[in-house]
Protein backbone atom coordinates (compact mmCIF):
# COMPACT_ATOMS: atom_id res chain seq x y z
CA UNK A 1 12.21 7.44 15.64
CA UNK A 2 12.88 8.69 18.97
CA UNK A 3 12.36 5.50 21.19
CA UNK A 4 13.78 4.48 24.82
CA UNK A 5 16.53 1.95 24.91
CA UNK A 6 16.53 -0.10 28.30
CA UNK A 7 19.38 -2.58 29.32
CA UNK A 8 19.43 -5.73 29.98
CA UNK A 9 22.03 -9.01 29.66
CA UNK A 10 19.39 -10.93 26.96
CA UNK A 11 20.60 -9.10 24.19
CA UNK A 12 20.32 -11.88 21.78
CA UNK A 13 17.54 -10.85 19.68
CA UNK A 14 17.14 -7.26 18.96
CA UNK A 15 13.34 -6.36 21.13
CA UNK A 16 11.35 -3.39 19.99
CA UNK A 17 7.95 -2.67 21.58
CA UNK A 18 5.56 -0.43 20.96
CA UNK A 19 3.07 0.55 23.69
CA UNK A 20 0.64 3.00 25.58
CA UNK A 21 1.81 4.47 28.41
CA UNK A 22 -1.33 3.54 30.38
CA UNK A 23 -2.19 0.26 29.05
CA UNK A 24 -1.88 -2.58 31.67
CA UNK A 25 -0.88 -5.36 29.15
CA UNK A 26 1.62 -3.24 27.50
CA UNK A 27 2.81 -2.57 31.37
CA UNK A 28 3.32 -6.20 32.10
CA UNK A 29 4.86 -6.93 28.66
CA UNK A 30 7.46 -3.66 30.05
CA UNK A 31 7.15 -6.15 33.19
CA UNK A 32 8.13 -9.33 31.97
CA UNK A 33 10.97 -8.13 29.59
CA UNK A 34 12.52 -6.28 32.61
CA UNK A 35 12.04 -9.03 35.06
CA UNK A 36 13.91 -11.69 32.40
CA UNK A 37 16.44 -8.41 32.13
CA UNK A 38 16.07 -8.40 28.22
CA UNK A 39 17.58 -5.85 26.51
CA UNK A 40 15.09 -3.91 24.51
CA UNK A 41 13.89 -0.47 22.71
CA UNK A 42 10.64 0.87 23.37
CA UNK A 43 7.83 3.57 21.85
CA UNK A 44 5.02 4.83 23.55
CA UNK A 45 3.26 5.53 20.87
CA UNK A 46 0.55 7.73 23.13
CA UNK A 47 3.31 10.48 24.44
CA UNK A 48 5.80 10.65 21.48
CA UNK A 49 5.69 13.62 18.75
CA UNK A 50 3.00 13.19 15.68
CA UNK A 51 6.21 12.03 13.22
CA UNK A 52 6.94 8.93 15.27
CA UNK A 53 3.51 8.40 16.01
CA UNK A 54 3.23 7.80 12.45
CA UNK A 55 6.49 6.56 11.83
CA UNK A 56 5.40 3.59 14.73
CA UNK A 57 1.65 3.22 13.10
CA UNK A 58 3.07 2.63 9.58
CA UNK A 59 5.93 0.66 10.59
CA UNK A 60 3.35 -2.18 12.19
CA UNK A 61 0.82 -2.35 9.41
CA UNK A 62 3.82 -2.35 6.97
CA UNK A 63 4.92 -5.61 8.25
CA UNK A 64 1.04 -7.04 8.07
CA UNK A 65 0.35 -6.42 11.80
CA UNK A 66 -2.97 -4.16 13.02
CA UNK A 67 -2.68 -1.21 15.32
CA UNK A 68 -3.31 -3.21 18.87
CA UNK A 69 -0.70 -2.72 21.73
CA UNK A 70 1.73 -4.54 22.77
CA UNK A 71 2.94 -4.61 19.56
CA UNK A 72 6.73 -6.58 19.71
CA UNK A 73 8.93 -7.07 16.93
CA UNK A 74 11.94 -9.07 16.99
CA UNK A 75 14.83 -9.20 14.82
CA UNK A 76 13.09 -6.48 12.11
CA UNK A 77 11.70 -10.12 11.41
CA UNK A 78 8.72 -11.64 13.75
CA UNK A 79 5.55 -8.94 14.57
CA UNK A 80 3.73 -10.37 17.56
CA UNK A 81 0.84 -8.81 19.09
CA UNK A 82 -0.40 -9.19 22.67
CA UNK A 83 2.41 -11.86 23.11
CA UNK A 84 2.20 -14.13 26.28
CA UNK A 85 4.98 -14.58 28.63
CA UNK A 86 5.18 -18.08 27.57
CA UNK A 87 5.64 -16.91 23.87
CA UNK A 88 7.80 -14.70 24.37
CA UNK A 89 10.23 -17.10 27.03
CA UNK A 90 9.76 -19.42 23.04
CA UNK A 91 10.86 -16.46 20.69
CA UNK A 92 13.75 -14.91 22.99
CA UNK A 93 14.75 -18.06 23.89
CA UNK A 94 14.61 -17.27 28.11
């Protein structure tokens, strides 16, 4: 899966989002993980070829979540959707 890696010095956990390119919470979940300069991949699941599309889709309802974006997981462990910024300050440990 073709997805955008973007730097940051919180590199502790490994952060991969999946999003829509047009979807204000999945913009301010881009927002907060930038301002806190975590280190993260990301998908936008709405302007990516029809293999990842599918690839993204199966990989969150293989892991019990439901198609909904933001869609973060962290570690290949914990699925969160919709996360708040106080949730996710808890799980990355910011």
């Amino acid at each position: 899966m073709q997805t955008v890696k973007v730097p940051g010095k919180h590199n502790k956990h490994k952060v991969l989002l999946y999003a829509i390119s047009t979807c204000g919470w999945c913009k301010r979940a881009k927002n907060f993980l930038n301002e806190n300069s975590v280190q993260y991949d990301y998908l936008d699941i709405d302007t990516c070829n029809a293999e990842d599309k599918n690839k993204s889709m199966n990989d969150i309802l293989s892991r019990g979540g439901r198609l909904a974006y933001p869609t973060i997981i962290v570690d290949d462990e914990l699925l969160l959707t919709g996360p708040t910024p106080e949730k996710l300050r808890e799980v990355l440990e910011l």
